[in-house]
Protein backbone atom coordinates (compact mmCIF):
# COMPACT_ATOMS: atom_id res chain seq x y z
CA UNK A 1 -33.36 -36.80 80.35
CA UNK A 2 -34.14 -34.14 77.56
CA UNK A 3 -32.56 -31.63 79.47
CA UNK A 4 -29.38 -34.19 79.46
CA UNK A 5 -29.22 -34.65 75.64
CA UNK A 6 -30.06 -31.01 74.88
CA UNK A 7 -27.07 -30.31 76.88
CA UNK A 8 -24.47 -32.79 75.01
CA UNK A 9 -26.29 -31.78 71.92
CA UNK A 10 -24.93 -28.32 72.86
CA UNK A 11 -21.67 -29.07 73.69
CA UNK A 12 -21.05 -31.35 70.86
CA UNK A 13 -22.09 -28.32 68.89
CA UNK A 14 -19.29 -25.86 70.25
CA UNK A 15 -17.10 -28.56 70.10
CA UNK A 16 -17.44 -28.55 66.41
CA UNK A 17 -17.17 -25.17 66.05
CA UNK A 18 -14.26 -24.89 67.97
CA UNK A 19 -12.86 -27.20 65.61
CA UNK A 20 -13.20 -25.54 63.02
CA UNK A 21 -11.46 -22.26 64.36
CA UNK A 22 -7.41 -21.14 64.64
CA UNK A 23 -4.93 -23.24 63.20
CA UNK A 24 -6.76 -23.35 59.74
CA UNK A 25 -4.36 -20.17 58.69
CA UNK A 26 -2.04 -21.37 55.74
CA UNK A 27 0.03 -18.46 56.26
CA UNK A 28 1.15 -18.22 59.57
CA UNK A 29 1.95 -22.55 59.41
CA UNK A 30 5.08 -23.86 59.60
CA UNK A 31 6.13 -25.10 55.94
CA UNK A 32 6.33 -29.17 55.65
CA UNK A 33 10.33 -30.24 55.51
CA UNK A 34 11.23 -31.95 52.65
CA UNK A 35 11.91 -35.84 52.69
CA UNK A 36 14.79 -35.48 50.50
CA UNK A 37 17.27 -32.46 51.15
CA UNK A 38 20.52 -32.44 49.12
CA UNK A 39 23.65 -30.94 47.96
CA UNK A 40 24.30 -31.96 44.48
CA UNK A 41 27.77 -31.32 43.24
CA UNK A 42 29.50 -32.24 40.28
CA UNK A 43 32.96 -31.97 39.02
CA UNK A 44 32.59 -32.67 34.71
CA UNK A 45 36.49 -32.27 34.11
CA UNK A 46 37.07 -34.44 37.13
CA UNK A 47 38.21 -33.74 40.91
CA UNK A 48 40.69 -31.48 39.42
CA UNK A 49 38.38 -28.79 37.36
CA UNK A 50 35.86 -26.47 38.76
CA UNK A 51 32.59 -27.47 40.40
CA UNK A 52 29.11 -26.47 40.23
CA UNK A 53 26.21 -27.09 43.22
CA UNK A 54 22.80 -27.28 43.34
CA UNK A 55 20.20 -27.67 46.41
CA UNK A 56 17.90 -30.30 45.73
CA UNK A 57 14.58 -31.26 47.63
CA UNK A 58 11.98 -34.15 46.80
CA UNK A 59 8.68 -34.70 49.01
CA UNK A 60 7.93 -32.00 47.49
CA UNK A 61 9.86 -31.24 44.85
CA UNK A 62 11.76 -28.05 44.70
CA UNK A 63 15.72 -26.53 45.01
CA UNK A 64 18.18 -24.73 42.82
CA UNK A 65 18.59 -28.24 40.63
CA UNK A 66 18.38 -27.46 36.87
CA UNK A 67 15.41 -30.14 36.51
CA UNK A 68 14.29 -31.25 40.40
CA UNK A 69 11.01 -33.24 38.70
CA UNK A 70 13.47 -35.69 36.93
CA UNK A 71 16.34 -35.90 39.67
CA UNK A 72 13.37 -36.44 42.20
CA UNK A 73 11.25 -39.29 39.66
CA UNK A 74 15.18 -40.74 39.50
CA UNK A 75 15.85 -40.90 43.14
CA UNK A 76 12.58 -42.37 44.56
CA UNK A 77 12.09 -44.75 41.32
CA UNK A 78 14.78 -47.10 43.06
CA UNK A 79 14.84 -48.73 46.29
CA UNK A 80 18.24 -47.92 47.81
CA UNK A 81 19.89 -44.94 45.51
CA UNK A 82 23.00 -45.23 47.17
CA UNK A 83 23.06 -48.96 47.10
CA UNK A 84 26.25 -50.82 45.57
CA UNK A 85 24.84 -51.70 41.87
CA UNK A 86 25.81 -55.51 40.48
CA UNK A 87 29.18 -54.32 38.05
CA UNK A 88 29.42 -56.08 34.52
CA UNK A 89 31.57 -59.25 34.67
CA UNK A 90 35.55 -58.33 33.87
CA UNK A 91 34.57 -54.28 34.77
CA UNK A 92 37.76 -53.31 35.61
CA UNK A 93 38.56 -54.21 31.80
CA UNK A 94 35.87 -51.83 30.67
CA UNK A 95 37.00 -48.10 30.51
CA UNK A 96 34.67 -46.08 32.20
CA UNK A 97 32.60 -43.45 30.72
CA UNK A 98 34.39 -39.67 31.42
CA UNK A 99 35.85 -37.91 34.09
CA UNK A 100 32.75 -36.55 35.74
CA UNK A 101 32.43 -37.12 39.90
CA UNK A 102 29.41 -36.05 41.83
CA UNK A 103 28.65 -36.12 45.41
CA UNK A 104 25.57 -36.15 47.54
CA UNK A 105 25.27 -34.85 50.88
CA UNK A 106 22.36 -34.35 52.84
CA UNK A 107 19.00 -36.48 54.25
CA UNK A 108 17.02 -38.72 52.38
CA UNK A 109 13.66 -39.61 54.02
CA UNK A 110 15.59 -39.43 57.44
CA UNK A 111 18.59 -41.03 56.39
CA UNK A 112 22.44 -39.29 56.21
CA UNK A 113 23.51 -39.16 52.90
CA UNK A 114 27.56 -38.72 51.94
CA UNK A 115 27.96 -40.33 48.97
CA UNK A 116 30.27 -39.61 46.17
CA UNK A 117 29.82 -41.01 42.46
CA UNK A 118 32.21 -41.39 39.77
CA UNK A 119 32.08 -42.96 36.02
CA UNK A 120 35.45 -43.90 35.50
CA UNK A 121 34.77 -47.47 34.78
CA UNK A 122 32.35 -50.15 34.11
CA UNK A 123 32.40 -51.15 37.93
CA UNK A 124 30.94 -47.55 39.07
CA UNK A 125 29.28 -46.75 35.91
CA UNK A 126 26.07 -48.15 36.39
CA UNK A 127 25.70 -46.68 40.60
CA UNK A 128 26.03 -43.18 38.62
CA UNK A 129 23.83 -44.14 35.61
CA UNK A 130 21.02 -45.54 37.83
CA UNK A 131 19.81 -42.03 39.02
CA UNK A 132 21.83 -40.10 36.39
CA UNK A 133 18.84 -37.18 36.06
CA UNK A 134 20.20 -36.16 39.25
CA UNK A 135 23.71 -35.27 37.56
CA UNK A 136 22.71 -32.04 34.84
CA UNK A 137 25.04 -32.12 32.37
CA UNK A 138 25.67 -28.92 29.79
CA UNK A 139 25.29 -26.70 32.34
């Protein structure tokens, strides 16, 4: 019986420091994918004018954006980012903000993303202003 638990005392021994070998090395593992991979592009004069695009990744937090930290806090602060937003009664009446138009393309935490976003009236306004961080502006 001693010889018996001697032996699994053993085993469970190497088996521990087997565990603790290989596949520990940072730099040979495969980096994580990101939850959130986008294509942010934005048109400021409108579909007309020259565009400008930026790579955008959140889970973790990284890209080309000019400010990923606040485009990510904007895009995972609401439930559904791409959601249809509740307009302002009479919208159509309101004009809209300007002539900027933005579209996403990409995955977000597994999902296809193809959305495009405008301001040019009360009705749209607030889908764009929801997760505006995510549209630089000045650049």
């Amino acid at each position: 019986m001693r010889k018996h638990a001697a032996l699994l005392a053993a085993l469970g021994l190497v088996a521990l420091a087997s565990a603790g070998c290989g596949g520990g090395d940072d730099e040979t593992a495969e980096p994580k994918a990101a939850a959130i991979d986008l294509t942010v592009t934005v048109w400021p004069d409108g579909p007309v004018g020259d565009s400008v695009s930026w790579q955008l990744t959140c889970e973790p937090t990284g890209g080309t954006h000019p400010d990923p930290e606040a485009a990510c806090a904007a895009l995972t602060a609401v439930p559904d980012p791409f959601g249809k937003v509740k307009p302002p009664d009479r919208c159509q009446d309101i004009p809209g903000g300007d002539d900027d138009v933005a579209t996403l393309t990409g995955t977000f935490r597994g999902r296809a993303v193809d959305e495009r976003f405008t301001r040019e009236n009360a009705c749209v306004a607030p889908r764009w202003d929801r997760i505006a961080p995510i549209f630089p502006t000045g650049f």
